[in-house]
PDB file of N, CA and C in Angstrom:
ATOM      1  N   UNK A   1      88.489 113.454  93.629  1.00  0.00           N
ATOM      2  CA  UNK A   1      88.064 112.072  93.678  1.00  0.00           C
ATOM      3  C   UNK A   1      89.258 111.194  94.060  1.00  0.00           C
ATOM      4  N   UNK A   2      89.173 110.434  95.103  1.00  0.00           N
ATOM      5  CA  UNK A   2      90.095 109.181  95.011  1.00  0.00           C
ATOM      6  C   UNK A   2      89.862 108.336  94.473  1.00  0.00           C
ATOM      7  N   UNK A   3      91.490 107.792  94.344  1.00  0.00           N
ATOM      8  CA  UNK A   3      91.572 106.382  93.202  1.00  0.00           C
ATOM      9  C   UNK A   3      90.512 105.295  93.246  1.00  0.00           C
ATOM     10  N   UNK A   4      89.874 105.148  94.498  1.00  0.00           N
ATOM     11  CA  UNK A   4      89.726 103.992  95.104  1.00  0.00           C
ATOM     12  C   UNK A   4      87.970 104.275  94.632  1.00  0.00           C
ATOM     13  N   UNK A   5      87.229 105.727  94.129  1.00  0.00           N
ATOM     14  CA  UNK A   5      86.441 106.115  93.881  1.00  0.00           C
ATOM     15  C   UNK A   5      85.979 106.136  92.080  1.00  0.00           C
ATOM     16  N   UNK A   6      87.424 105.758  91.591  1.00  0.00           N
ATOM     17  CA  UNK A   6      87.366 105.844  89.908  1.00  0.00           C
ATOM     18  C   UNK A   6      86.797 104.362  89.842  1.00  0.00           C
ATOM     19  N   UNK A   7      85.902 104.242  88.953  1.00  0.00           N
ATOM     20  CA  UNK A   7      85.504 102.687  88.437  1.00  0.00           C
ATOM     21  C   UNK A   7      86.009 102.372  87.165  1.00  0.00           C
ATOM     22  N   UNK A   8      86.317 102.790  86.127  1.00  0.00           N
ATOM     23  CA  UNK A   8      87.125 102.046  85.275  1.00  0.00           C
ATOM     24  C   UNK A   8      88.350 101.075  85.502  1.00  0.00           C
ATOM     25  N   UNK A   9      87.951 100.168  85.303  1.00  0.00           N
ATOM     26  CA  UNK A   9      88.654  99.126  86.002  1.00  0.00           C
ATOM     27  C   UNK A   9      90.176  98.511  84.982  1.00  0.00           C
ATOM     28  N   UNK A  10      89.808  99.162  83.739  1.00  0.00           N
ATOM     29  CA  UNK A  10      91.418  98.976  82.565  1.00  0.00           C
ATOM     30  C   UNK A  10      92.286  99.651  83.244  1.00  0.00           C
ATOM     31  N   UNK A  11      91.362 101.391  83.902  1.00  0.00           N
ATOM     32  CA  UNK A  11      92.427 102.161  84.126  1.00  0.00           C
ATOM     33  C   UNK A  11      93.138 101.995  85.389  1.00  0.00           C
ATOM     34  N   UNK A  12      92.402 101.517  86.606  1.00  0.00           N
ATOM     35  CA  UNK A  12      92.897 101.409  87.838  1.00  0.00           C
ATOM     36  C   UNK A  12      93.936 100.200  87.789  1.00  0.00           C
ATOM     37  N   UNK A  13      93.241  99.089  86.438  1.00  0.00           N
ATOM     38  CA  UNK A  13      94.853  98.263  86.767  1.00  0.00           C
ATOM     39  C   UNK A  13      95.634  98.292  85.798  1.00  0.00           C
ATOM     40  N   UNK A  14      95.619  99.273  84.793  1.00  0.00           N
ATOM     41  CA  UNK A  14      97.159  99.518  83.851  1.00  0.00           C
ATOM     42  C   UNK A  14      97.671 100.749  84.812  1.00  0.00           C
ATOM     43  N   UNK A  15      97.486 101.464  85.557  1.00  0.00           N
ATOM     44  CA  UNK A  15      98.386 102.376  86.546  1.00  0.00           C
ATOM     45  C   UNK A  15      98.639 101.918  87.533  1.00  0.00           C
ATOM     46  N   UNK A  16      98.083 100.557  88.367  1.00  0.00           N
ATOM     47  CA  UNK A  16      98.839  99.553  89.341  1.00  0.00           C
ATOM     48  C   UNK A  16      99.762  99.125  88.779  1.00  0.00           C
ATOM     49  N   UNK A  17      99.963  98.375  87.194  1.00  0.00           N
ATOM     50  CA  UNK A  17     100.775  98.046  87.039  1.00  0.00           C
ATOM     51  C   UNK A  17     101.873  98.374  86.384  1.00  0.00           C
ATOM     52  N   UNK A  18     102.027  99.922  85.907  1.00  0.00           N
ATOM     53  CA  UNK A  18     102.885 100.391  85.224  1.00  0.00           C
ATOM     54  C   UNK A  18     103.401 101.340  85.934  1.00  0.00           C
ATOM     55  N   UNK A  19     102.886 101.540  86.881  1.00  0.00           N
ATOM     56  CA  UNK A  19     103.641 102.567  88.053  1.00  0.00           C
ATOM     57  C   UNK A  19     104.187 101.773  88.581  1.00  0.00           C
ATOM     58  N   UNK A  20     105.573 102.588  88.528  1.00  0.00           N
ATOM     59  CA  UNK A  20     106.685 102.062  89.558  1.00  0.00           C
ATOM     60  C   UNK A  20     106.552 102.154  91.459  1.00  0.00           C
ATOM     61  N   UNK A  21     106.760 100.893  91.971  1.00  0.00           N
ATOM     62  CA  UNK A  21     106.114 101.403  93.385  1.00  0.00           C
ATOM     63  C   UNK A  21     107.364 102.256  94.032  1.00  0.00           C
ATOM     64  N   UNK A  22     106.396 102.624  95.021  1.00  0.00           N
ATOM     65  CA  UNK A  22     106.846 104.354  95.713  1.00  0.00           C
ATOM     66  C   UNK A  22     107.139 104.985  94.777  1.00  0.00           C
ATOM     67  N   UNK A  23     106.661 105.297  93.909  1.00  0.00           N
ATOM     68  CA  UNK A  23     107.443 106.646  92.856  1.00  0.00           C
ATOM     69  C   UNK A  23     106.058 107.394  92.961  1.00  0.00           C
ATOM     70  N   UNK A  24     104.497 107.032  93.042  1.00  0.00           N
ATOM     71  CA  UNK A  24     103.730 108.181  92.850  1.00  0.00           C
ATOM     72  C   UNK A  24     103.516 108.860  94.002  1.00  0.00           C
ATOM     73  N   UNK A  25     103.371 110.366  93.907  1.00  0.00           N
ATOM     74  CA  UNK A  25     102.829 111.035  95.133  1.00  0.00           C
ATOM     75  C   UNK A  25     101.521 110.457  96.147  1.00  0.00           C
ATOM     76  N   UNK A  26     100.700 110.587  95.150  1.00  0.00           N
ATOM     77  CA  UNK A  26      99.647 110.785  95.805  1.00  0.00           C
ATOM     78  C   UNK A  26      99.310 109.213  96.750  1.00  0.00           C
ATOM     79  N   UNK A  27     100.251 108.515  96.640  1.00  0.00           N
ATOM     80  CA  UNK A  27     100.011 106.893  97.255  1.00  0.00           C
ATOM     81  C   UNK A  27     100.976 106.313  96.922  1.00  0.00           C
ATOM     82  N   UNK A  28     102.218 106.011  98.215  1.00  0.00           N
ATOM     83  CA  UNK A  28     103.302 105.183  97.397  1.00  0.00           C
ATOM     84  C   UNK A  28     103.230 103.814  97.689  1.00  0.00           C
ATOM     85  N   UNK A  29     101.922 103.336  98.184  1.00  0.00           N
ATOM     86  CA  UNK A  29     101.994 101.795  97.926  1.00  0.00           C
ATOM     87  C   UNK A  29     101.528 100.843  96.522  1.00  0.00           C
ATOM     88  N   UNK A  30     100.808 102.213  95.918  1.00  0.00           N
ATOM     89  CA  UNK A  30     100.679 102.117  94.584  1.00  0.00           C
ATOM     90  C   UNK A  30     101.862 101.624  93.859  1.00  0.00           C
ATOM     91  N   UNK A  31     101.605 100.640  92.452  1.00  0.00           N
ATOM     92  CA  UNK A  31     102.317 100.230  91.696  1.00  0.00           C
ATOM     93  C   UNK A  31     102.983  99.265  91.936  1.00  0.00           C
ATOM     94  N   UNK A  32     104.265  97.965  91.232  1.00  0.00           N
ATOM     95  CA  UNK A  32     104.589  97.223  90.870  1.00  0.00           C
ATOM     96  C   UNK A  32     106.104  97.306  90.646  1.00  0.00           C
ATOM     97  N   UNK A  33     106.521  96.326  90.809  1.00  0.00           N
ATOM     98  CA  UNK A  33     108.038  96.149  90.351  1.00  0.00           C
ATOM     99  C   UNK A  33     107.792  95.612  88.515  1.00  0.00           C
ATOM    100  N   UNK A  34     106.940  95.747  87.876  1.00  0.00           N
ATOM    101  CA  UNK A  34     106.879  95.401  86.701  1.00  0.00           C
ATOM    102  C   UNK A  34     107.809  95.693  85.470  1.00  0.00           C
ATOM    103  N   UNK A  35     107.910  97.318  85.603  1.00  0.00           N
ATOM    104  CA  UNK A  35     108.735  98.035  84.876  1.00  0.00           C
ATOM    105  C   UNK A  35     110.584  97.784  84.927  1.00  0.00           C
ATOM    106  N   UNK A  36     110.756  97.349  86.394  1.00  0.00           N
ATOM    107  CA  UNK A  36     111.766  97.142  86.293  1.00  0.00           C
ATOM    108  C   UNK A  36     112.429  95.689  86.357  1.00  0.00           C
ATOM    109  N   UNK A  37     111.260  94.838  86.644  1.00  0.00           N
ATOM    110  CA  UNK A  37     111.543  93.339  86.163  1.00  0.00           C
ATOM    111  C   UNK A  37     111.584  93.547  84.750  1.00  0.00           C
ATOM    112  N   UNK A  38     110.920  93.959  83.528  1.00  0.00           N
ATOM    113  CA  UNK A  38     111.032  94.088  82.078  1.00  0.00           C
ATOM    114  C   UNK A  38     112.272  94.826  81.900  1.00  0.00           C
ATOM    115  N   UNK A  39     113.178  95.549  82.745  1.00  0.00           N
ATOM    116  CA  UNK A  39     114.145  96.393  81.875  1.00  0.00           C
ATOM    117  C   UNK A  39     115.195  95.161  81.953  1.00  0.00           C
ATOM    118  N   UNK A  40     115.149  94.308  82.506  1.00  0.00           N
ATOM    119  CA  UNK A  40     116.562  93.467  82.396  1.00  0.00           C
ATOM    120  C   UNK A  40     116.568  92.287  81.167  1.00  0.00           C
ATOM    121  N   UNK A  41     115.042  92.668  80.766  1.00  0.00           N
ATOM    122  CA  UNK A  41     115.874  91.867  79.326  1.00  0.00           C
ATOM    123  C   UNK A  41     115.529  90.432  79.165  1.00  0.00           C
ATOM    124  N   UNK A  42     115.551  89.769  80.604  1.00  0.00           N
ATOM    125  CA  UNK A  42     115.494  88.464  80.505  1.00  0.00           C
ATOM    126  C   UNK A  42     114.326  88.234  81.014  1.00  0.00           C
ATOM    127  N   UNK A  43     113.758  87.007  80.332  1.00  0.00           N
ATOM    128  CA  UNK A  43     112.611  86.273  80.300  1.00  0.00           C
ATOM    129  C   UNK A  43     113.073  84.594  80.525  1.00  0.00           C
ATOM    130  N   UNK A  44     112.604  83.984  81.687  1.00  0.00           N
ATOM    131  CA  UNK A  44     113.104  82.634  82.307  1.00  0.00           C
ATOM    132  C   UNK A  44     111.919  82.551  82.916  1.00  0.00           C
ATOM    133  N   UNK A  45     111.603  81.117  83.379  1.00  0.00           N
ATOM    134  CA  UNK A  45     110.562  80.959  84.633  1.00  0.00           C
ATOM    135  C   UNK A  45     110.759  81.600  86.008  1.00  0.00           C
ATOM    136  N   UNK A  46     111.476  82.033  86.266  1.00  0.00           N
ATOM    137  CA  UNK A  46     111.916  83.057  87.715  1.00  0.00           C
ATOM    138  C   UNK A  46     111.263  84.488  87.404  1.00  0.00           C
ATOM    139  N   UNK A  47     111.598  84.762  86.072  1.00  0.00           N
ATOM    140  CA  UNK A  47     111.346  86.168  85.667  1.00  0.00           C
ATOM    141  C   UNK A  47     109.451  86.379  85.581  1.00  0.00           C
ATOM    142  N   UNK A  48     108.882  84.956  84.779  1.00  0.00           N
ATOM    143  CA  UNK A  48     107.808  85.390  85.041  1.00  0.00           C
ATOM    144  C   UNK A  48     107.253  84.483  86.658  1.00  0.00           C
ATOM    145  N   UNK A  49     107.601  84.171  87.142  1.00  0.00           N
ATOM    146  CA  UNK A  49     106.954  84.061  89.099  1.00  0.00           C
ATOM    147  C   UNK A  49     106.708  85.439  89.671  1.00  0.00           C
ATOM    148  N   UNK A  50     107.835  86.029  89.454  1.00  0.00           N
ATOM    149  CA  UNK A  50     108.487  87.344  89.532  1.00  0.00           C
ATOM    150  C   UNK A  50     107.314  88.178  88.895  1.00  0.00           C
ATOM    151  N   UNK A  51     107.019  88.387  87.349  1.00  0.00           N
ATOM    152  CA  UNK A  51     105.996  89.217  87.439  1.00  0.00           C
ATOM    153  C   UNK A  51     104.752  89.032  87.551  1.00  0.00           C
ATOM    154  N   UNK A  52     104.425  87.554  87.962  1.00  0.00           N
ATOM    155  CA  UNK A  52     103.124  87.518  88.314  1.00  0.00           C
ATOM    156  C   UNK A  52     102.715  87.876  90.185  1.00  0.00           C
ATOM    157  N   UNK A  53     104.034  87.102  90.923  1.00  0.00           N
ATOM    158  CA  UNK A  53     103.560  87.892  92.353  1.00  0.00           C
ATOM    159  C   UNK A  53     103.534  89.431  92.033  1.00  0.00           C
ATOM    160  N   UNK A  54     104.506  90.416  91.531  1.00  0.00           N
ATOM    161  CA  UNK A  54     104.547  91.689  91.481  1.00  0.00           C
ATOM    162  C   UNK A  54     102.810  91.803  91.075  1.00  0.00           C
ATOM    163  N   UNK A  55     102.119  91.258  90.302  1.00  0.00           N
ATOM    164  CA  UNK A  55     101.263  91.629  89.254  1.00  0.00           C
ATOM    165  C   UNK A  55      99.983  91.526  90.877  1.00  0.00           C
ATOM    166  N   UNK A  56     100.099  90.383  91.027  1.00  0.00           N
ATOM    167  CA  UNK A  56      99.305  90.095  92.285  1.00  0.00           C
ATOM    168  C   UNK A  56      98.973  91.221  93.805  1.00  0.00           C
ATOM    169  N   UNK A  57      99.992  91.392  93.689  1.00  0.00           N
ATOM    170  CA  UNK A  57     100.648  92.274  94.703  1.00  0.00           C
ATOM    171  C   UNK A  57      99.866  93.929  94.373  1.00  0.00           C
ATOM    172  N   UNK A  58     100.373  94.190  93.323  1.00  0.00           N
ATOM    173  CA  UNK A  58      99.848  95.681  92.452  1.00  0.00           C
ATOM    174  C   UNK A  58      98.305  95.717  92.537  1.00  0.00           C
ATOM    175  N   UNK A  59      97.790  94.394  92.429  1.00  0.00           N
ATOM    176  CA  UNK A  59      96.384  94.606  91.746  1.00  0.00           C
ATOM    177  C   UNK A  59      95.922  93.796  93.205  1.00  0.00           C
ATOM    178  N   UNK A  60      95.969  93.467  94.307  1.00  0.00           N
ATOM    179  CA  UNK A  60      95.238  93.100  95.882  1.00  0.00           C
ATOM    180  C   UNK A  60      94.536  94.243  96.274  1.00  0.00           C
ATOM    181  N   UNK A  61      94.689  95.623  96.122  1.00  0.00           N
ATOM    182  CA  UNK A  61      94.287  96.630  96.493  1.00  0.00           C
ATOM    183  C   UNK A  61      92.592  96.889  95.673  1.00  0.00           C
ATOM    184  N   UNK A  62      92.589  95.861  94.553  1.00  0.00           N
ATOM    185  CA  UNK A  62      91.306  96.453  93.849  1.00  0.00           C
ATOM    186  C   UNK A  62      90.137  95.341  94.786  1.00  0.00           C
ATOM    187  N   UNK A  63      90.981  93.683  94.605  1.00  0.00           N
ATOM    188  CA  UNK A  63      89.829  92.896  96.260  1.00  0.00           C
ATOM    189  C   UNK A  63      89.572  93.756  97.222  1.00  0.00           C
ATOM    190  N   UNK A  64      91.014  94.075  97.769  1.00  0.00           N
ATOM    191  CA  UNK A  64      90.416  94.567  99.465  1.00  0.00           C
ATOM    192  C   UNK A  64      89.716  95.625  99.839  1.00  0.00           C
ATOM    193  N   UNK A  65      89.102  96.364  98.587  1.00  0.00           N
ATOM    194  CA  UNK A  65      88.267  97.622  98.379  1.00  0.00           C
ATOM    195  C   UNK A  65      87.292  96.878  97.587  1.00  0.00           C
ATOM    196  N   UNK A  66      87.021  95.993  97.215  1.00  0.00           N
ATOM    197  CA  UNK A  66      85.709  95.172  96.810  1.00  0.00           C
ATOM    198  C   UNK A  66      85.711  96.053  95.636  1.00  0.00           C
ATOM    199  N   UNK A  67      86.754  96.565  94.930  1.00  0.00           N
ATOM    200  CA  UNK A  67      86.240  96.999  93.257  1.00  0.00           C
ATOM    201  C   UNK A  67      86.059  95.783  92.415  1.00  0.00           C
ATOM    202  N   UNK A  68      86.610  94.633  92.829  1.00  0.00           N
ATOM    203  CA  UNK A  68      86.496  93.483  91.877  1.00  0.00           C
ATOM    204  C   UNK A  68      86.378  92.461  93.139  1.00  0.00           C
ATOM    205  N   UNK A  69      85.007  91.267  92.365  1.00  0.00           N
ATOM    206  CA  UNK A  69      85.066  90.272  93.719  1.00  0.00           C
ATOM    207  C   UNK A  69      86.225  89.075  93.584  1.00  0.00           C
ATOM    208  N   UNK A  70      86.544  88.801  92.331  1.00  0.00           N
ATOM    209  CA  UNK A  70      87.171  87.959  92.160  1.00  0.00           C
ATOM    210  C   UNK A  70      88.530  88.397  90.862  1.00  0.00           C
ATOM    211  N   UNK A  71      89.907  87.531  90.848  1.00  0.00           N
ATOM    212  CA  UNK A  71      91.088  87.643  90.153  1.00  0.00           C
ATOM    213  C   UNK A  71      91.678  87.194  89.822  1.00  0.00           C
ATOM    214  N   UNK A  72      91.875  86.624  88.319  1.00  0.00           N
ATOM    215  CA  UNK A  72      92.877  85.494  87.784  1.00  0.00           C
ATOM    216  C   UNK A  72      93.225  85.973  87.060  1.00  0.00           C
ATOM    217  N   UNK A  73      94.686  85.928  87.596  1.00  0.00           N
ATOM    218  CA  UNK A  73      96.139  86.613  86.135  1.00  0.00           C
ATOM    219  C   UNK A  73      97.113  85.294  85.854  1.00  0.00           C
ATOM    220  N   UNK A  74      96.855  85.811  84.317  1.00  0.00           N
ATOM    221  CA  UNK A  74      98.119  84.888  83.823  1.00  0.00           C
ATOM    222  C   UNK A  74      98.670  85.602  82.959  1.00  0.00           C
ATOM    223  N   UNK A  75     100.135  84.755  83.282  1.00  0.00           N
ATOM    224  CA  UNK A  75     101.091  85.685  82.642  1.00  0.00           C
ATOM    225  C   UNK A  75     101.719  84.546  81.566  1.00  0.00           C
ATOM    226  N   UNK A  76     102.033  84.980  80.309  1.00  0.00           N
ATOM    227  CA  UNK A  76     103.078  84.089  79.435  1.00  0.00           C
ATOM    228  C   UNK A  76     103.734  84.927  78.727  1.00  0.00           C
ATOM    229  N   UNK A  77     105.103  84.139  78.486  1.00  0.00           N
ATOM    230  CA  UNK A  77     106.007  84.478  77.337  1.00  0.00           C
ATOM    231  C   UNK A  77     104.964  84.391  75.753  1.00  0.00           C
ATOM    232  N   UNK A  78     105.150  85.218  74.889  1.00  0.00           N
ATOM    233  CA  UNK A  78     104.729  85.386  73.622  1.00  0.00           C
ATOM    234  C   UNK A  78     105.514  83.947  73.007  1.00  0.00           C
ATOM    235  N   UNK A  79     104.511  82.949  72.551  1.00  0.00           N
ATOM    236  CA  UNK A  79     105.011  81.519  71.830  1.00  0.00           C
ATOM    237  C   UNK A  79     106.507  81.968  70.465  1.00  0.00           C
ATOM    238  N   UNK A  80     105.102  83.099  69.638  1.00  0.00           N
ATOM    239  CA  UNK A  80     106.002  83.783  68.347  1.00  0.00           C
ATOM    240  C   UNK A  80     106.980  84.798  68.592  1.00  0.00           C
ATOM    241  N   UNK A  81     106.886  85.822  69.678  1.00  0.00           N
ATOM    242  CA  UNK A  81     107.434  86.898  69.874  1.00  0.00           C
ATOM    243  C   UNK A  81     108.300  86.939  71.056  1.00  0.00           C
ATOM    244  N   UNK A  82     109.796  86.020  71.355  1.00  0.00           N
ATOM    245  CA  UNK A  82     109.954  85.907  72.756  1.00  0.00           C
ATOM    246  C   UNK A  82     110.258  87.053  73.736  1.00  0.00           C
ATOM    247  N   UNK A  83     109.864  88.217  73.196  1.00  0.00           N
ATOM    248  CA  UNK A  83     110.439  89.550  73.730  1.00  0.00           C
ATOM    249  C   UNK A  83     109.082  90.328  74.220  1.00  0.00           C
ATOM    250  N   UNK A  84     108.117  89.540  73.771  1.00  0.00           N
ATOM    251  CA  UNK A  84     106.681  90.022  74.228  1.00  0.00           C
ATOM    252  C   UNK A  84     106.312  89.314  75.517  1.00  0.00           C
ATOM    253  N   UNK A  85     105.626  89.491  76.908  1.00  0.00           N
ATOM    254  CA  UNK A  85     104.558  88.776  77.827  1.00  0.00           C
ATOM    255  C   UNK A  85     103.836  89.697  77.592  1.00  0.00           C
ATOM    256  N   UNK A  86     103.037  88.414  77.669  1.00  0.00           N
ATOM    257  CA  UNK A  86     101.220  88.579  77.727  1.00  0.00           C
ATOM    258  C   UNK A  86     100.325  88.404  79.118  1.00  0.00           C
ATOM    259  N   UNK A  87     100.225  89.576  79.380  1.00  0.00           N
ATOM    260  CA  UNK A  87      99.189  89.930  81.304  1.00  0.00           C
ATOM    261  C   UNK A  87      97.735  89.680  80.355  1.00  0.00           C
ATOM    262  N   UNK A  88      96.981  88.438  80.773  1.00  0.00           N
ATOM    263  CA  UNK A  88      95.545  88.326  80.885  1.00  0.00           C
ATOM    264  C   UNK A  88      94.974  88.365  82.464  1.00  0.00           C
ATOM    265  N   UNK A  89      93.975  89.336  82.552  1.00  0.00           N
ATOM    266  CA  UNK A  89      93.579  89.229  83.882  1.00  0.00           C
ATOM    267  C   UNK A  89      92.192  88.726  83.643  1.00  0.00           C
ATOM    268  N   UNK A  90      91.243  87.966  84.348  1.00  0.00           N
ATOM    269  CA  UNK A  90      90.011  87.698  84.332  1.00  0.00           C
ATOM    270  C   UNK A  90      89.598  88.212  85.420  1.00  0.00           C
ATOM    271  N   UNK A  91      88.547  89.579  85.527  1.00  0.00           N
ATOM    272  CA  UNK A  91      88.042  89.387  86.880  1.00  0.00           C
ATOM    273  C   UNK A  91      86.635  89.657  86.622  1.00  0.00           C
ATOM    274  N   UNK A  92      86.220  89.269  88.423  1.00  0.00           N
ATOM    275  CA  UNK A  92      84.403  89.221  88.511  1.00  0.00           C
ATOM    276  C   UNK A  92      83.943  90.616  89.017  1.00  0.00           C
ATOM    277  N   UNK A  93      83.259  91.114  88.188  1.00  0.00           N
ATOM    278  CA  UNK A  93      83.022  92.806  88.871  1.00  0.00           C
ATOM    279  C   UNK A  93      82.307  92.108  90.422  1.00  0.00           C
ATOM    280  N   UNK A  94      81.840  93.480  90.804  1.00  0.00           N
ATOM    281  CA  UNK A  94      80.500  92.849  92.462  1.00  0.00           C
ATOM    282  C   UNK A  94      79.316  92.214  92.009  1.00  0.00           C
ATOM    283  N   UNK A  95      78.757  93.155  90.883  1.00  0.00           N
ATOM    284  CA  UNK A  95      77.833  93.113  90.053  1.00  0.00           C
ATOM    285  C   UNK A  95      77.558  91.558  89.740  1.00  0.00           C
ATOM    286  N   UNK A  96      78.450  90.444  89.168  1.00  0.00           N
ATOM    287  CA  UNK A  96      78.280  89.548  89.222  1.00  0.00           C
ATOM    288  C   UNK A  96      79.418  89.433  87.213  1.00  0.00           C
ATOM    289  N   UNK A  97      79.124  90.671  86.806  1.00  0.00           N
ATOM    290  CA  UNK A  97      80.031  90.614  85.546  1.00  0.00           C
ATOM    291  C   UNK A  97      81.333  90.087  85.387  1.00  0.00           C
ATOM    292  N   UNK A  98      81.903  89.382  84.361  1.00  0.00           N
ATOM    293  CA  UNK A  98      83.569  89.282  84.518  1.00  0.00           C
ATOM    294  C   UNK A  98      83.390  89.635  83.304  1.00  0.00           C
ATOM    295  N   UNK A  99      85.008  90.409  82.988  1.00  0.00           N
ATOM    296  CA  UNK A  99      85.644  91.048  81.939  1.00  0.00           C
ATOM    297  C   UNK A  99      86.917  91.082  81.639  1.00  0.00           C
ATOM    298  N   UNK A 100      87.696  90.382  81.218  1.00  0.00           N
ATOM    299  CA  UNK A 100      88.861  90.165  80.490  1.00  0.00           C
ATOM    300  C   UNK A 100      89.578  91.243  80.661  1.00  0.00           C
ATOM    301  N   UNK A 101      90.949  91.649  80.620  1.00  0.00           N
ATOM    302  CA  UNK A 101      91.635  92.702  80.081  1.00  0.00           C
ATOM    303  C   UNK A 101      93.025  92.296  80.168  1.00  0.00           C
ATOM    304  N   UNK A 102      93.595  92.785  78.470  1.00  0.00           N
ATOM    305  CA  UNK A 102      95.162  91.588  78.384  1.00  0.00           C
ATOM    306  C   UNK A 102      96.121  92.960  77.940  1.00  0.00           C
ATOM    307  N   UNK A 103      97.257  92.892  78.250  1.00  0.00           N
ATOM    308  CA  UNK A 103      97.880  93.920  78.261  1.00  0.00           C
ATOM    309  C   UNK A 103      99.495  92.947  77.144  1.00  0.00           C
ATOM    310  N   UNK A 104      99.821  93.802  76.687  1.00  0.00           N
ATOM    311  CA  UNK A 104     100.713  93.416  76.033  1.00  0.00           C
ATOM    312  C   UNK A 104     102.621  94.362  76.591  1.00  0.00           C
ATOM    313  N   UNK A 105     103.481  93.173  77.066  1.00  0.00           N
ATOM    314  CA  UNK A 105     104.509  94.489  77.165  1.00  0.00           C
ATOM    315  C   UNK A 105     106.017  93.537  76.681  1.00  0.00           C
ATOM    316  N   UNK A 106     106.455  94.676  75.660  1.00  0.00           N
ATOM    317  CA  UNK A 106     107.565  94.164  75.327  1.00  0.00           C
ATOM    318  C   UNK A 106     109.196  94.254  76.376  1.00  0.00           C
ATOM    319  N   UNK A 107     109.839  93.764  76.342  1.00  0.00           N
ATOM    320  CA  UNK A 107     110.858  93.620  76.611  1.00  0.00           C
ATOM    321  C   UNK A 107     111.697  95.124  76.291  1.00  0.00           C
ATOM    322  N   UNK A 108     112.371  95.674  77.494  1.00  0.00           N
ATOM    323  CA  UNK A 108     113.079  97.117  77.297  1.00  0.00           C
ATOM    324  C   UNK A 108     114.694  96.295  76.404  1.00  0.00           C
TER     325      UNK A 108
END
């Protein structure tokens, strides 16, 4: 089965975005600079522009294959936790459904 054939839609975009790009075989346009924007530690308004185009970027591949019709990510620093961002994505299945999915990632 190809990727582009899996419908779980948590899973197709927590492995866009936690794969490092060019590192997987089977597709190296797959994945995100995510992992390695988080290893440096710092959190500034540059840092998150930074992981929201990356985030954008990772997850265009699920539009231009019509797995999702529509996509709104936001990204924030944790108010209580400044070592936490918070990825909320909102999207619209084809179907006409939207479904939330928020990912939590701490700071390396």
């Amino acid at each position: 089965m190809k990727i582009e054939e899996y419908k779980n839609l948590t899973t197709l975009i927590k492995i866009s975005l936690d794969t490092e790009l060019n590192t997987w075989w089977a597709n190296s346009k797959l994945g995100s600079d995510i992992v390695a924007l988080l290893k440096t530690g710092k959190v500034n308004n540059t840092t998150l522009l930074k992981l929201y185009s990356s985030a954008k970027e990772a997850l265009n591949w699920l539009l231009e294959d019509e797995l999702v019709k529509e996509m709104d990510i936001l990204i924030a620093q944790d108010k209580v936790n400044k070592n936490r961002i918070n990825f909320n994505i909102n999207i619209v299945k084809p179907d006409g459904n939207d479904d939330r999915i928020n990912y939590v990632y701490n700071l390396k």
